[in-house]
Protein backbone atom coordinates (compact mmCIF):
# COMPACT_ATOMS: atom_id res chain seq x y z
CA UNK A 1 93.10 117.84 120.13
CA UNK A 2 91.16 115.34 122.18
CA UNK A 3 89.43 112.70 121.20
CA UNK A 4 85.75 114.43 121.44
CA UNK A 5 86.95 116.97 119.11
CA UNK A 6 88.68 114.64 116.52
CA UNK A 7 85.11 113.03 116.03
CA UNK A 8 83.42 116.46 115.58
CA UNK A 9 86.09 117.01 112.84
CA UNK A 10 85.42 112.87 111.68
CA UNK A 11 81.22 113.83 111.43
CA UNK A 12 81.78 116.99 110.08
CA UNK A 13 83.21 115.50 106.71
CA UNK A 14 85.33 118.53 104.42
CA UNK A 15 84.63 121.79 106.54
CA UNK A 16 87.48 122.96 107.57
CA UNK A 17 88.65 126.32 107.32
CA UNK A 18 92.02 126.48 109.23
CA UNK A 19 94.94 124.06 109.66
CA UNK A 20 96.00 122.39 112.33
CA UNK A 21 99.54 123.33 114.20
CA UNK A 22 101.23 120.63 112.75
CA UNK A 23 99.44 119.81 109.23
CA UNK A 24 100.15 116.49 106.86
CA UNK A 25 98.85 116.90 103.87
CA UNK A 26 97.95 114.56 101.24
CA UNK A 27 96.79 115.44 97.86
CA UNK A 28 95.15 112.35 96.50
CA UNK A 29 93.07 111.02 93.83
CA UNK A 30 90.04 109.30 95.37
CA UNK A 31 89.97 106.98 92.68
CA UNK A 32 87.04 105.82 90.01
CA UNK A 33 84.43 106.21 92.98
CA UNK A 34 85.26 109.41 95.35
CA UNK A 35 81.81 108.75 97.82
CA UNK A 36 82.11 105.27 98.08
CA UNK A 37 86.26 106.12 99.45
CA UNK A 38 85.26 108.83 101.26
CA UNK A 39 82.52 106.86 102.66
CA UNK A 40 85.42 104.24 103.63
CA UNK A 41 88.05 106.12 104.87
CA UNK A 42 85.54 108.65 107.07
CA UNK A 43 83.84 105.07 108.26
CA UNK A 44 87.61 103.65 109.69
CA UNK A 45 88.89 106.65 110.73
CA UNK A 46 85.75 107.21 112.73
CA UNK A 47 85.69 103.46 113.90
CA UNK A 48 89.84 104.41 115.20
CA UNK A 49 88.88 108.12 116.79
CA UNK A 50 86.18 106.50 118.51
CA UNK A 51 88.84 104.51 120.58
CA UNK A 52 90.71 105.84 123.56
CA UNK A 53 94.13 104.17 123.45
CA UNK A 54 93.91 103.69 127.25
CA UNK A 55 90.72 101.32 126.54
CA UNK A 56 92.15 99.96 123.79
CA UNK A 57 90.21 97.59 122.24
CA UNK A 58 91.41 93.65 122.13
CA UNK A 59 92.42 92.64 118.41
CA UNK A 60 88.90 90.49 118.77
CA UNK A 61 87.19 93.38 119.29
CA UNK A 62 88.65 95.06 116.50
CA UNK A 63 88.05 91.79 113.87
CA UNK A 64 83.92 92.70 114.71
CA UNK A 65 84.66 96.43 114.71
CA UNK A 66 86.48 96.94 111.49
CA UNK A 67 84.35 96.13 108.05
CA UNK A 68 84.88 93.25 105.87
CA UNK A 69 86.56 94.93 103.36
CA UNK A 70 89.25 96.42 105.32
CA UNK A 71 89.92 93.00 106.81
CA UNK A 72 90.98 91.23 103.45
CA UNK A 73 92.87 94.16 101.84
CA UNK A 74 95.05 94.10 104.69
CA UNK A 75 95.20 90.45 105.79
CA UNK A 76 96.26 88.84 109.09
CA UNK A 77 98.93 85.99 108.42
CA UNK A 78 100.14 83.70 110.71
CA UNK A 79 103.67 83.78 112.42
CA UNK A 80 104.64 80.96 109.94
CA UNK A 81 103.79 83.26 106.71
CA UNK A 82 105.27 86.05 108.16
CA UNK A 83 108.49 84.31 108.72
CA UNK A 84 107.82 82.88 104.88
CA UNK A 85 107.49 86.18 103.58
CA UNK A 86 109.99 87.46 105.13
CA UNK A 87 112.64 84.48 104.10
CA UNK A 88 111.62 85.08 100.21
CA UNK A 89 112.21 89.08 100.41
CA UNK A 90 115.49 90.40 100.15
CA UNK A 91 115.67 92.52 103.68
CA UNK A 92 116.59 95.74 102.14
CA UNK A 93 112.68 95.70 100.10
CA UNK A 94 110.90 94.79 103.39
CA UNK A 95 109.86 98.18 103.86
CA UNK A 96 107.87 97.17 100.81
CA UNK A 97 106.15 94.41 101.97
CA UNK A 98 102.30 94.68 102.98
CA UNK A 99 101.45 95.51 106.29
CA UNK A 100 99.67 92.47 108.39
CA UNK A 101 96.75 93.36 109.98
CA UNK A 102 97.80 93.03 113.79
CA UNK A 103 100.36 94.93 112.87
CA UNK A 104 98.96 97.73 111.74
CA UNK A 105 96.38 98.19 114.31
CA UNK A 106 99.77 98.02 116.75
CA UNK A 107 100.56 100.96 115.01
CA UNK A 108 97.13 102.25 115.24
CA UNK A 109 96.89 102.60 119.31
CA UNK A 110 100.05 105.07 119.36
CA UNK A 111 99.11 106.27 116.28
CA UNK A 112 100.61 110.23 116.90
CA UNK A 113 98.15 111.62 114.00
CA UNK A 114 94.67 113.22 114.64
CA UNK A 115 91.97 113.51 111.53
CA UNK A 116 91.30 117.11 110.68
CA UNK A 117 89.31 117.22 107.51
CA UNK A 118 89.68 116.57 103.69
CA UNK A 119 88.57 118.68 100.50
CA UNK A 120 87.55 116.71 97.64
CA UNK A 121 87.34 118.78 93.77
CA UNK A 122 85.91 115.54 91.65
CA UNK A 123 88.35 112.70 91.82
CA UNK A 124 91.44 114.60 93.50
CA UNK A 125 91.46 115.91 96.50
CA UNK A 126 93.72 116.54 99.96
CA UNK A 127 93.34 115.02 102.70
CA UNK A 128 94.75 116.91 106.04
CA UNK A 129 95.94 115.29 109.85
CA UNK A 130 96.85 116.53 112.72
CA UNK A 131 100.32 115.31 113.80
CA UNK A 132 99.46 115.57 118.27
CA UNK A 133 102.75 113.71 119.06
CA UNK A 134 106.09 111.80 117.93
CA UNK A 135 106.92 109.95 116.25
CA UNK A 136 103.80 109.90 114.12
CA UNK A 137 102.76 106.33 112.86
CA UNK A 138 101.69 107.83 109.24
CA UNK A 139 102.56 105.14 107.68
CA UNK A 140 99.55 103.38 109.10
CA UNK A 141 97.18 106.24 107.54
CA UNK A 142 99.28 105.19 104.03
CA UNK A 143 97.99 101.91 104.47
CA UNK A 144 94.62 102.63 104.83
CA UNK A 145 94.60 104.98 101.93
CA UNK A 146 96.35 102.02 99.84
CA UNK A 147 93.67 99.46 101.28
CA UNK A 148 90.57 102.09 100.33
CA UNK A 149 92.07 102.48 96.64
CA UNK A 150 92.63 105.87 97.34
CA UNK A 151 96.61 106.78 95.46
CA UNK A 152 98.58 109.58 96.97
CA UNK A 153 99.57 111.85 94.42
CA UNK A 154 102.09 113.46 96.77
CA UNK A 155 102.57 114.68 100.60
CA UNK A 156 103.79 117.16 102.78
CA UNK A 157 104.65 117.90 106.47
CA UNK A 158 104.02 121.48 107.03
CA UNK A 159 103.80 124.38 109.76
CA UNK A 160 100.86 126.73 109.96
């Protein structure tokens, strides 16, 4: 899937009638307000799909790109907090820790996951991507999801 056709699938919201060759599925619960998280989640992903990793945008760039919001639930931190952080957490709950901003658009520019689509039924809903190569950086989508408010009820790596 190229770019062009990820943001056809990013504008054209939760119509989607087939799954992709390599599906990820998420069934989630969009929380206490499911348009303002879809409005959210459809508004970064587009903001990322929009972005050839070629021309990847510089990490100023991507300060003005990104909205507020998204900026202070997952914060930059200086090398010195880092290292803080990381001396008060035992090393085998780092994979716990919160991502750092910088970091996670790092993870962003390989990213190995396409949007396809999401289907929403009230609060709950899934949420579907395309893995295009390995290894995937899904943990990246995880955060956003976290940072939008949106909880994963559970996941799955499928075939079609």
């Amino acid at each position: 899937m190229d770019a062009k056709t990820e943001l056809v699938r990013v504008s054209s919201h939760d119509q989607f009638d087939s799954m992709p060759a390599n599906p990820w599925e998420f069934e989630v619960d969009f929380g206490f307000d499911p348009a303002e998280s879809l409005r959210k989640m459809l508004t970064v992903v587009r903001a990322i799909a929009e972005q050839p990793s070629d021309q990847w945008p510089s990490d100023d760039d991507w300060r003005s790109i990104l909205p507020g919001w998204l900026k202070r639930a997952i914060p930059e931190m200086s090398k010195e907090e880092t290292d803080r952080l990381l001396s008060e957490i035992p090393r085998d709950q780092w994979d716990s820790l919160p991502w750092e901003f910088l970091s996670w658009l790092d993870a962003l520019r390989d990213r190995g996951w396409r949007w396809w689509g999401y289907r929403i039924n009230g609060s709950s809903g899934t949420i579907v991507l395309h893995i295009a190569t390995y290894p995937e950086r899904i943990d990246a989508f995880r955060e956003l999801l976290r940072a939008i408010g949106i909880r994963i009820v559970s996941e799955r790596r499928g075939t079609s």
